[in-house]
Protein backbone atom coordinates (compact mmCIF):
# COMPACT_ATOMS: atom_id res chain seq x y z
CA UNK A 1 -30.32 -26.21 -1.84
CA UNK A 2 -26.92 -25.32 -3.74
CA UNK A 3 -25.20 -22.59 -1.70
CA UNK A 4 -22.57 -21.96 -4.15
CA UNK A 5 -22.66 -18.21 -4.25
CA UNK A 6 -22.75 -17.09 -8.39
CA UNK A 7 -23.77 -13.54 -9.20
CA UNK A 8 -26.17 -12.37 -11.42
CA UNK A 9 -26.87 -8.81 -12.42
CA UNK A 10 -30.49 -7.62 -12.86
CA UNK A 11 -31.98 -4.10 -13.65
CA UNK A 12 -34.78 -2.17 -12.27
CA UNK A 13 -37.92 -1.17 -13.49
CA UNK A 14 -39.18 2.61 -12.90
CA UNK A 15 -41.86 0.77 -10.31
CA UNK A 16 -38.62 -1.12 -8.51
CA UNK A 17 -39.10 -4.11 -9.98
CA UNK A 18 -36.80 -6.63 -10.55
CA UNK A 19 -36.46 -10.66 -12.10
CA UNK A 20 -35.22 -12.73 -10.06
CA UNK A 21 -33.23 -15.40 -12.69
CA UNK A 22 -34.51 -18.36 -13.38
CA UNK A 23 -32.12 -20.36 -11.51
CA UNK A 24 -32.76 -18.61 -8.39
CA UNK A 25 -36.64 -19.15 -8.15
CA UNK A 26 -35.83 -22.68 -9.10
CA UNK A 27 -33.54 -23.18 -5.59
CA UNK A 28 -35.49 -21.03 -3.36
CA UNK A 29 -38.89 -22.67 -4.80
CA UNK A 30 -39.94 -18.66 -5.54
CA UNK A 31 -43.17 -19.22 -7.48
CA UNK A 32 -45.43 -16.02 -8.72
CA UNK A 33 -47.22 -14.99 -5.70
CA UNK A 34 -44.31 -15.55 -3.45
CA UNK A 35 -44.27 -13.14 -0.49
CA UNK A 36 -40.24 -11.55 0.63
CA UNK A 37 -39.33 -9.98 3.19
CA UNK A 38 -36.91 -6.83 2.36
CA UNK A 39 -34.39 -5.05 4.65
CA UNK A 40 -31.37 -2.71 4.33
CA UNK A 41 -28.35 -4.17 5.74
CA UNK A 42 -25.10 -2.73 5.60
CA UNK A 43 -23.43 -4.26 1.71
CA UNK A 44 -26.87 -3.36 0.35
CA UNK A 45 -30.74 -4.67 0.16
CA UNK A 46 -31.36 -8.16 1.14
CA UNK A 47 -34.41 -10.03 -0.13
CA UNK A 48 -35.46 -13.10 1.50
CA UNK A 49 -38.14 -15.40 -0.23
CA UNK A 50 -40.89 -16.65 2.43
CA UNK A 51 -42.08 -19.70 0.88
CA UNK A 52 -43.73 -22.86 2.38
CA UNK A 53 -40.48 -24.61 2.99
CA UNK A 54 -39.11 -21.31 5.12
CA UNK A 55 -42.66 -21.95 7.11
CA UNK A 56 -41.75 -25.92 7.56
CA UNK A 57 -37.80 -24.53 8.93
CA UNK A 58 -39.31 -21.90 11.50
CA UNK A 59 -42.39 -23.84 12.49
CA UNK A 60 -41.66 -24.70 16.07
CA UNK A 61 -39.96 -21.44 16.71
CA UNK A 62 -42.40 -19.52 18.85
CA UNK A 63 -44.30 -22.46 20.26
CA UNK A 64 -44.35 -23.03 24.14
CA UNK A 65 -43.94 -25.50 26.46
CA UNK A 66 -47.25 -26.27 29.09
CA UNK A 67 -47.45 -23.83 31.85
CA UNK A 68 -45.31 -21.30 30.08
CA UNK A 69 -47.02 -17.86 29.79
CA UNK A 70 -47.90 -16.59 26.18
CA UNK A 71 -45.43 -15.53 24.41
CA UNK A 72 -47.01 -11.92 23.86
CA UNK A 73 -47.61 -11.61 27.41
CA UNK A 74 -43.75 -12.43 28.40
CA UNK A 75 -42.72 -10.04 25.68
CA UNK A 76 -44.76 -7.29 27.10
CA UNK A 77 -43.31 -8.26 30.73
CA UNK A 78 -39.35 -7.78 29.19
CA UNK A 79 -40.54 -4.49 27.94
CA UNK A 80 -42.00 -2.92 30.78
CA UNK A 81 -38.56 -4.06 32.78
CA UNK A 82 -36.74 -2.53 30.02
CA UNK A 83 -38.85 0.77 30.52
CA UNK A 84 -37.98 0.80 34.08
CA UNK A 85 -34.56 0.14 33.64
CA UNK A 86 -33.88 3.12 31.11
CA UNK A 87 -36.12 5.36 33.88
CA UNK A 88 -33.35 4.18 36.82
CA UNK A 89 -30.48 4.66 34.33
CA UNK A 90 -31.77 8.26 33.32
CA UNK A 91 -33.30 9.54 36.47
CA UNK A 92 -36.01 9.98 35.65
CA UNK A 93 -39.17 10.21 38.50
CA UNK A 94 -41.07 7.50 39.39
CA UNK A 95 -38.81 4.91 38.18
CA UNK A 96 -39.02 1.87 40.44
């Protein structure tokens, strides 16, 4: 992937469309049908292409190792700590 950084200026259609230039889709493999994920950050709107080879970078990610508990059930364990935590830290009753 070339990460030379080269600006391109695109317009928006009244549905908030844009094109993404050629040379982009080429490097991030963006084909039609390509799913992105969108999110406000602080210089603007990033778009981030999720194409098969973003799947074959993350895969791995969220597996776990034999014995460990599911990741959804550890996850809901940190949150119910956090819970407590912000009851202690605020008073409020029945915390702990």
């Amino acid at each position: 992937m070339n990460t030379a950084i080269r600006a391109a200026t695109v317009r928006f259609t009244t549905k908030g469309q844009v094109v993404i230039p050629q040379r982009l889709r080429k490097e991030f493999q963006i084909k039609d049908g390509t799913r992105a994920v969108v999110e406000a950050v602080p210089g603007g709107i990033l778009l981030r292409p999720v194409t098969a080879a973003t799947i074959r970078r993350a895969r791995g990610i969220l597996k776990r190792s034999p014995g460990q508990k599911p990741l959804a059930e550890e996850w809901a364990e940190h949150k119910q700590l956090e819970r407590r935590l912000e009851e202690v830290k605020h008073g409020v009753a029945g915390a702990g």
